[in-house]
Protein backbone atom coordinates (compact mmCIF):
# COMPACT_ATOMS: atom_id res chain seq x y z
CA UNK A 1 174.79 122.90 136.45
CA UNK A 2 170.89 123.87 135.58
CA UNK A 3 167.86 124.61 137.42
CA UNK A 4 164.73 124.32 135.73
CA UNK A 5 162.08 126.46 136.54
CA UNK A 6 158.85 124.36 136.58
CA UNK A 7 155.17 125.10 137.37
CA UNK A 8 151.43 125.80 136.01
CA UNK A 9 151.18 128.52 133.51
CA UNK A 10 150.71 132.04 135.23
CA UNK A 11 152.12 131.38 138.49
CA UNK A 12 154.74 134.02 137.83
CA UNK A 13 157.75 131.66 136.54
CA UNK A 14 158.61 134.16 133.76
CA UNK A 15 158.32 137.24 135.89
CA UNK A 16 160.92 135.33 138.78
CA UNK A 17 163.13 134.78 135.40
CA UNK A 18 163.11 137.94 134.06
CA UNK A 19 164.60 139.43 137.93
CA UNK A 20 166.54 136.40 138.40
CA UNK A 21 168.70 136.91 135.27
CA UNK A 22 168.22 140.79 135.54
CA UNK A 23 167.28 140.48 132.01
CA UNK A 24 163.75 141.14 130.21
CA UNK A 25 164.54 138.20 127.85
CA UNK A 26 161.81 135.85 129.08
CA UNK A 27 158.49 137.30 127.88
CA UNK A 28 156.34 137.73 131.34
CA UNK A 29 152.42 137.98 129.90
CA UNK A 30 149.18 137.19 131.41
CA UNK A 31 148.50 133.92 129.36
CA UNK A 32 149.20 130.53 128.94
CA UNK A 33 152.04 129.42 126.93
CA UNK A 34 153.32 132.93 126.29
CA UNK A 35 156.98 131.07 127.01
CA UNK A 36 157.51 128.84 124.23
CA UNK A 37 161.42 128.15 124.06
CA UNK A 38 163.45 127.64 127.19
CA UNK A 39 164.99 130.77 128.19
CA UNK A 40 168.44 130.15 129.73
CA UNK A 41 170.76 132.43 131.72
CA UNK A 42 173.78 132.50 133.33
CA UNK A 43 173.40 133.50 136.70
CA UNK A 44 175.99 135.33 139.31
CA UNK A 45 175.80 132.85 142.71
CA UNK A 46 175.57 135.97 145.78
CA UNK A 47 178.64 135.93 148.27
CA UNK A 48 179.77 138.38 149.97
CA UNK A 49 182.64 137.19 150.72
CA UNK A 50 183.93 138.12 147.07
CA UNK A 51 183.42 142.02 148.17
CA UNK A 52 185.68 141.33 151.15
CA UNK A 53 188.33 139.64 149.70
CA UNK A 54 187.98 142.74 146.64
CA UNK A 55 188.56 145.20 148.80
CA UNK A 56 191.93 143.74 150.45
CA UNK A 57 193.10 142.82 147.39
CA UNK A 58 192.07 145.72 145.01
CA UNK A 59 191.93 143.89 141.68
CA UNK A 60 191.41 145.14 138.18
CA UNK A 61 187.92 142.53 138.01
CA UNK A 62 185.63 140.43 140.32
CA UNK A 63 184.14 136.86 138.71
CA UNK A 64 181.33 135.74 141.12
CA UNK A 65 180.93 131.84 140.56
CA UNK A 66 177.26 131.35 138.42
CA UNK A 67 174.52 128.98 137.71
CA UNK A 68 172.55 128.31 134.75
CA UNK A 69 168.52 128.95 134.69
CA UNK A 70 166.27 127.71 132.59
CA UNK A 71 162.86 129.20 132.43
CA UNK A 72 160.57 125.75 131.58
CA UNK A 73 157.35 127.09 129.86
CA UNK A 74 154.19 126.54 132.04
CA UNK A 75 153.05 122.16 132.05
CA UNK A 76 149.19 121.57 132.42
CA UNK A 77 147.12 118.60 133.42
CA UNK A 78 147.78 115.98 130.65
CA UNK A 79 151.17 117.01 129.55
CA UNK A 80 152.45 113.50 129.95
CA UNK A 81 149.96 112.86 126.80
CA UNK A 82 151.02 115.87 124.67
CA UNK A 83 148.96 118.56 126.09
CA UNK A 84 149.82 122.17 125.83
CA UNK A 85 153.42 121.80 124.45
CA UNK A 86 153.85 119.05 127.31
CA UNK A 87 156.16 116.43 125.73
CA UNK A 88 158.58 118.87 124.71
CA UNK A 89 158.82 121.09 127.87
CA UNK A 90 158.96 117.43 129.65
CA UNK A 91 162.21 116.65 127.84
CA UNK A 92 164.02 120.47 128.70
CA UNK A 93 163.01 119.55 132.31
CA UNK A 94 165.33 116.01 131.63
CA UNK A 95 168.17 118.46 130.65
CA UNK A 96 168.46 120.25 134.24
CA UNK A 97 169.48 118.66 137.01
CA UNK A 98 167.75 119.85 140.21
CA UNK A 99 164.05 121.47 139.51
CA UNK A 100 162.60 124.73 141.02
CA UNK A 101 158.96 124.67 141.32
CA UNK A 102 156.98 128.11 141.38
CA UNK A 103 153.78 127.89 143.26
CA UNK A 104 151.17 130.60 143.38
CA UNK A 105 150.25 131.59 146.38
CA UNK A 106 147.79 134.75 146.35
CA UNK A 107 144.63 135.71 145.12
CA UNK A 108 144.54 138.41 142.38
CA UNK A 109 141.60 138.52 139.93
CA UNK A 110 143.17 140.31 137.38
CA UNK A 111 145.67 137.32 136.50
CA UNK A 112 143.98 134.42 135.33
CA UNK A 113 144.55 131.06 136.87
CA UNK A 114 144.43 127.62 134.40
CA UNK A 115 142.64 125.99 136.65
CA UNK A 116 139.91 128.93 137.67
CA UNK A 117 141.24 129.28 141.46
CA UNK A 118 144.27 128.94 143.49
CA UNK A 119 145.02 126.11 145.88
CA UNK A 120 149.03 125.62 145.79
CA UNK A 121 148.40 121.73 146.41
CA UNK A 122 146.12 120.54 143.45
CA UNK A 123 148.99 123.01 141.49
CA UNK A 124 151.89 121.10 143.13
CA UNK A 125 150.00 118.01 142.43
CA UNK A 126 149.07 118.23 139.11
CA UNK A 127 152.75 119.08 138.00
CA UNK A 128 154.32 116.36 140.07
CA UNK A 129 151.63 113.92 138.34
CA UNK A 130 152.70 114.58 135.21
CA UNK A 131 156.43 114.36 136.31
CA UNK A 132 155.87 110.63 137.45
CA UNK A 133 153.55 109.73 134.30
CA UNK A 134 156.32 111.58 131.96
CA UNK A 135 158.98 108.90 134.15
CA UNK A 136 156.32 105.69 133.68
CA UNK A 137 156.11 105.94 129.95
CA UNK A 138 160.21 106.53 129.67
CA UNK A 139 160.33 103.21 131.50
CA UNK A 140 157.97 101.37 130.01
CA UNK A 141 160.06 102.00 126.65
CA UNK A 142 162.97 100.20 128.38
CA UNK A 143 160.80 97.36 130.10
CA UNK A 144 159.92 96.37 126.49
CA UNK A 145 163.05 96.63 125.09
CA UNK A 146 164.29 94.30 128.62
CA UNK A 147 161.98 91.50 128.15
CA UNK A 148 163.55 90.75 124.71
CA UNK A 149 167.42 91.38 126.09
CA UNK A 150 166.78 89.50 129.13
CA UNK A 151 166.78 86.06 127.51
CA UNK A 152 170.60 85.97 126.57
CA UNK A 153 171.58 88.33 129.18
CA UNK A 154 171.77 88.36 132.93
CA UNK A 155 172.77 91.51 133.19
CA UNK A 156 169.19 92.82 131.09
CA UNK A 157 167.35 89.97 133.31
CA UNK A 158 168.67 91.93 136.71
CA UNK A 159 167.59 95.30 134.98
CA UNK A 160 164.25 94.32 134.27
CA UNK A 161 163.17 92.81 137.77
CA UNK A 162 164.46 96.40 139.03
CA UNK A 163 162.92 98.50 136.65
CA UNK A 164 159.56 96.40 136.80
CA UNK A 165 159.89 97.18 140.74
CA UNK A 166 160.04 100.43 139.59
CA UNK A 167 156.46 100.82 137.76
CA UNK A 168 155.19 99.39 140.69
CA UNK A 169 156.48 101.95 142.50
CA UNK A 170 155.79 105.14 140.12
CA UNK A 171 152.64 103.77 139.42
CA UNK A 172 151.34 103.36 143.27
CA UNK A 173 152.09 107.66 143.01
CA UNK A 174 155.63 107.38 144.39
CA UNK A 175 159.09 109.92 143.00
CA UNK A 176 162.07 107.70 141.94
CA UNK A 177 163.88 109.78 144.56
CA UNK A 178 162.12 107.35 147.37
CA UNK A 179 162.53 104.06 145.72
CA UNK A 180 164.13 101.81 148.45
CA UNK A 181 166.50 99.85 145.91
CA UNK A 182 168.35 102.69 144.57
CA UNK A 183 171.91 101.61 145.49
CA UNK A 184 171.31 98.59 143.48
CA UNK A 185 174.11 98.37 140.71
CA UNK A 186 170.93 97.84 138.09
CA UNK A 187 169.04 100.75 139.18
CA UNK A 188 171.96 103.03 138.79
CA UNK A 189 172.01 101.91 135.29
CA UNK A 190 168.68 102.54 134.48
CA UNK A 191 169.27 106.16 136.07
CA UNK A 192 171.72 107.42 134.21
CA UNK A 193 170.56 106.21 130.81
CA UNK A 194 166.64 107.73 131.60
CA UNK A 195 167.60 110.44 133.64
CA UNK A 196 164.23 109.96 135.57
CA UNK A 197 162.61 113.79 136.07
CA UNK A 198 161.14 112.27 139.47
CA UNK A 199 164.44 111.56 140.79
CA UNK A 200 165.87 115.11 140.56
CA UNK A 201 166.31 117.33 143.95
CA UNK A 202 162.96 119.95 144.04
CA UNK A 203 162.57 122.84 145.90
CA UNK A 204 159.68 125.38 145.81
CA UNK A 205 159.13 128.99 145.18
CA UNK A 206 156.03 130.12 147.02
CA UNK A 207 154.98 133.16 144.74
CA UNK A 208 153.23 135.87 146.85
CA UNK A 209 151.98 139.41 146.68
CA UNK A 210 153.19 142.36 149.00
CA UNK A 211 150.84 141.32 151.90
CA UNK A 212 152.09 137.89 151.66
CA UNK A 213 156.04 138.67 152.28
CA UNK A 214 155.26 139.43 156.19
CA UNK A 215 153.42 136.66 158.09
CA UNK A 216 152.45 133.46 155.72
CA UNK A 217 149.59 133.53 154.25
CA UNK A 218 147.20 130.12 154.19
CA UNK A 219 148.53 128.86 150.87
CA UNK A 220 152.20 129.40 152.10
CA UNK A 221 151.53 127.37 155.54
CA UNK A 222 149.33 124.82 153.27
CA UNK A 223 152.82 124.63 151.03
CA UNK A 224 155.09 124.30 154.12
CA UNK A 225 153.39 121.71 155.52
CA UNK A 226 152.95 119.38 152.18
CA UNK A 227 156.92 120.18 151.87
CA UNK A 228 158.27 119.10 155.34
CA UNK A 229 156.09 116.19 154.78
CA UNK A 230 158.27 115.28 151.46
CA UNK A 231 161.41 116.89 152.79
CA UNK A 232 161.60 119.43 150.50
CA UNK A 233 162.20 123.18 151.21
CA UNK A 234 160.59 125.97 150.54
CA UNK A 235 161.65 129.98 149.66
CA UNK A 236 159.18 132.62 149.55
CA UNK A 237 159.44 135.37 147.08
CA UNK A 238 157.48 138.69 145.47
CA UNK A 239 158.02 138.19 142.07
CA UNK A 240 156.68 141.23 140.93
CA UNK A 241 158.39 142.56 143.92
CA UNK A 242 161.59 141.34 142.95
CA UNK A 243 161.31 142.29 138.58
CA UNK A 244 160.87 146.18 140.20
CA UNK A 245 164.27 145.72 142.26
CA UNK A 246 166.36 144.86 138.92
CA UNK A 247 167.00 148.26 138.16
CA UNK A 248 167.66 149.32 141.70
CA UNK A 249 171.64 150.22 142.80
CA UNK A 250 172.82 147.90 145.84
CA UNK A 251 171.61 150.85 148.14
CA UNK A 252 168.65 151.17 147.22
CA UNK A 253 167.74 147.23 147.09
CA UNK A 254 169.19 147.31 150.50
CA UNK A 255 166.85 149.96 151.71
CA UNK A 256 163.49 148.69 149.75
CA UNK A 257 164.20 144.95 151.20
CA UNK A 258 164.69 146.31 155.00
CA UNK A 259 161.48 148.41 154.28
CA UNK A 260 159.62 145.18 153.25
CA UNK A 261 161.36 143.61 156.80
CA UNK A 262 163.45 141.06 154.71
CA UNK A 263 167.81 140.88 154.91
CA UNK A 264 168.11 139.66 151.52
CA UNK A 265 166.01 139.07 148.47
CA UNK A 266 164.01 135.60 147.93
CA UNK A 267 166.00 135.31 144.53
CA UNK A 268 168.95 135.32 145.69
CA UNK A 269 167.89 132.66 148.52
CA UNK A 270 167.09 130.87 145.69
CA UNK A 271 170.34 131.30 143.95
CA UNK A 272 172.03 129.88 146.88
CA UNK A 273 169.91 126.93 147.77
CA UNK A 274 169.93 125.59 144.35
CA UNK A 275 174.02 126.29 144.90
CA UNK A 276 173.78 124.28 147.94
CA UNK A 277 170.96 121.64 146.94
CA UNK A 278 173.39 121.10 143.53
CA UNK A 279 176.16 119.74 146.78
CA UNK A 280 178.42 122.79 144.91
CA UNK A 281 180.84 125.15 146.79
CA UNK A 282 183.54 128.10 146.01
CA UNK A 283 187.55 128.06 146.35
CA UNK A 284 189.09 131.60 145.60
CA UNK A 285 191.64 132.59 143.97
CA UNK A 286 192.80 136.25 144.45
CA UNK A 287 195.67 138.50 143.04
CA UNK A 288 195.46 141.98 140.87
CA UNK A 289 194.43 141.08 137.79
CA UNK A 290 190.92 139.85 139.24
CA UNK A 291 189.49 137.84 142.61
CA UNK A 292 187.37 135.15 141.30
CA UNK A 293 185.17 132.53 142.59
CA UNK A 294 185.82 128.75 141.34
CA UNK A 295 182.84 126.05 141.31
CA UNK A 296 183.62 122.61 142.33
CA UNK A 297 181.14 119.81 143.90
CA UNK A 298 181.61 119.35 147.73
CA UNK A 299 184.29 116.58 148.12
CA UNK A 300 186.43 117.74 144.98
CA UNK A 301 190.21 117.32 145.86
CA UNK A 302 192.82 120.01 144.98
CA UNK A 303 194.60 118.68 141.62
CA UNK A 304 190.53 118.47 139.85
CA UNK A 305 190.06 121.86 141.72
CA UNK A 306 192.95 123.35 139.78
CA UNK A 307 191.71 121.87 136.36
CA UNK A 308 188.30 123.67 136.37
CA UNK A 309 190.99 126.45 135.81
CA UNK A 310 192.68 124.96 133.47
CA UNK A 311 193.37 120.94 132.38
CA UNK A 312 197.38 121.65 132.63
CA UNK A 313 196.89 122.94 136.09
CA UNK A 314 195.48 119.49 136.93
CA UNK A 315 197.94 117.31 134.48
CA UNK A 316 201.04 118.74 135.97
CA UNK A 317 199.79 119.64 139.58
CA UNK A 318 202.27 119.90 142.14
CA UNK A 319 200.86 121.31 145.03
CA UNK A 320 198.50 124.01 146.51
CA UNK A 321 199.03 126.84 148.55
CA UNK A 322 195.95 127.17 150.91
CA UNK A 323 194.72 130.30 153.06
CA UNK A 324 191.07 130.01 154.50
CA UNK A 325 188.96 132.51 153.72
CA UNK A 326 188.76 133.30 157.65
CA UNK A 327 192.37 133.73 157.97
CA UNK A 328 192.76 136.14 154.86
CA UNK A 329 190.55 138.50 156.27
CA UNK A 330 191.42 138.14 159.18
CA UNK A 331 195.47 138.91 158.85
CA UNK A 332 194.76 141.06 155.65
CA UNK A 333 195.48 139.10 152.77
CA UNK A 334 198.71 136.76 151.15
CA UNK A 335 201.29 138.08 153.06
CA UNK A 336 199.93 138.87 156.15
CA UNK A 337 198.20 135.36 156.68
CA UNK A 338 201.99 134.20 155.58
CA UNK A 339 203.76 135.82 158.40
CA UNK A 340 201.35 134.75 160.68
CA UNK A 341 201.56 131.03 159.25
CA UNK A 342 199.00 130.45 158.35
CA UNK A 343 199.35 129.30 154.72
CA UNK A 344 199.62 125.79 153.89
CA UNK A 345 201.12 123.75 151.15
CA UNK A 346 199.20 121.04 150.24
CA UNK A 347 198.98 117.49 147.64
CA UNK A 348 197.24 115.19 146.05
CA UNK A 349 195.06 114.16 148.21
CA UNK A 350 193.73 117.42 149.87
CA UNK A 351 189.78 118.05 150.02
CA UNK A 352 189.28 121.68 148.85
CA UNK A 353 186.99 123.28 151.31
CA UNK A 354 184.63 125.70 151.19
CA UNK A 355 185.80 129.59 150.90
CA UNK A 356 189.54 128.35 150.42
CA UNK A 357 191.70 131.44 148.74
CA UNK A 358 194.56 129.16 146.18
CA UNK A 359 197.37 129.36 144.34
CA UNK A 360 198.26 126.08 142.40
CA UNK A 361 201.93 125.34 141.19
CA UNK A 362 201.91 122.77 138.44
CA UNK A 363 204.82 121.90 135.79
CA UNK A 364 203.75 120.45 132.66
């Protein structure tokens, strides 16, 4: 699963990437363009609940569950049409599959803004422009190609009324996300062959200074407001903030952030709404060798569960033995959750929920 981290150049995208992956591998300078190839990273996905169940158990290792980043470099007016190093940045944004848009939202004349000022809409605007013009030129590709299938072919004749309700659509300033015929069988063809960029989940970064991570500044409520009006979310962060609290022990992050008046770090709110926004949750599993957190999609039941272990676990699954997370803790691990009866064997057909601790048994 990838997040792609979108925005304007200089709006602090490399310097969020650089603390998100606790890594200086995404070059953070003062200029347009200064990322050139995608960085990517592997990211850990925050839960306490993995230090919990650690120090019941006592393992030899603890696996958090992660989450791929990619660091987009900066789009500007026009990219649709090639400028900057638009097309190709437009295309890594096609490979992720929910986008994170960084917003700048303070004033600082010592870093220079692309467009000469800083209003967080015309930003917002300007990038999701170029996502819908990116979207009409993929689709006018097909359309062409349609017209000429759609004489022999009902099926191409169906996907060319849809997608040419489509254009309409894109072209009247509207996301694919909001397009009212999307459980049409034809539409869900076009989907997954374009991949449309407009039709990914977004959420926004609001990138502030020190002042800003108290009360909201005016380009934080202005960003709110255009959000709730599109029903998107928004998380606000220090990004310079957060690069200084990379090399900080857990101690003194906690300290600095309760200083600042915040419980947890706007990175790693962002680490778990793109978790949550992706519809993924954790199962456990936890013994000595290590405790580990599992990533399935909401929904999964327990025989695929087992086989993002391992395929065999899901060929020759059996059954599962289930302890919530709740109960664990609560009676002190495996056996103590046993005695009290609460663990559960389970088939087939059992939805894995959120925070369950498992042990599959599978014969192959």
């Amino acid at each position: 699963m990838k997040v792609g981290i979108v925005g304007l150049p200089n709006v602090g995208k490399s310097t969020t990437f650089n603390a998100l992956t606790k890594t200086q591998n995404a070059e953070a300078a003062n200029f347009p363009f200064c990322t050139i190839e995608p960085n990517k990273a592997i990211v850990p996905v925050p839960d306490e609940r993995l230090n919990k169940l650690s120090e019941i158990v006592k393992p030899e290792r603890v696996l958090p569950s992660t989450i791929e980043f990619v660091d987009i470099a900066g789009l500007v007016k026009g990219a649709s049409k090639g400028e900057g190093l638009g097309n190709q940045f437009l295309a890594n944004i096609r490979e992720t599959d929910i986008i994170l848009h960084m917003v700048r939202c303070f004033d600082d004349p010592n870093v220079i803004h692309v467009e000469n000022s800083v209003d967080p809409i015309r930003d917002v605007e300007i990038i999701e422009q170029e996502l819908i013009l990116a979207d009409m030129q993929t689709l006018e590709k097909r359309i062409n190609k349609l017209k000429k299938q759609a004489k022999g072919s009902k099926e191409a004749k169906a996907q060319l009324e849809i997608a040419e309700e489509l254009m309409k659509w894109l072209e009247d300033g509207n996301f694919v996300s909001t397009f009212p015929k999307k459980d049409e069988e034809a539409f869900k063809v076009l989907e997954k062959e374009l991949n449309f960029l407009t039709n990914k989940e977004i959420f926004y970064g609001a990138n502030v200074d020190e002042e800003g991570l108290g009360e909201d500044n005016e380009y934080v409520k202005a960003l709110k407001e255009y959000a709730k009006k599109h029903n998107r979310e928004v998380i606000k962060l220090c990004a310079k903030l957060e690069e200084e609290m990379v090399d900080m022990d857990d101690e003194e992050r906690k300290e600095f952030l309760e200083s600042m008046g915040a419980k947890e770090s706007g990175l790693d709110q962002i680490i778990k709404k793109a978790y949550e926004k992706l519809g993924l949750i954790s199962y456990f599993t936890a013994g000595k060798k290590e405790v580990r957190s599992w990533t399935i999609k909401n929904g999964t039941k327990a025989p695929q569960a087992a086989g993002v272990i391992h395929s065999d676990f899901e060929k020759g699954f059996i059954r599962a033995e289930v302890i919530s997370y709740d109960d664990f803790i609560k009676y002190g691990g495996e056996q103590g959750a046993k005695e009290a009866g609460k663990m559960r064997l389970e088939g087939k057909d059992y939805v894995v929920q959120d925070g369950d601790v498992m042990h599959f048994r599978f014969n192959v």
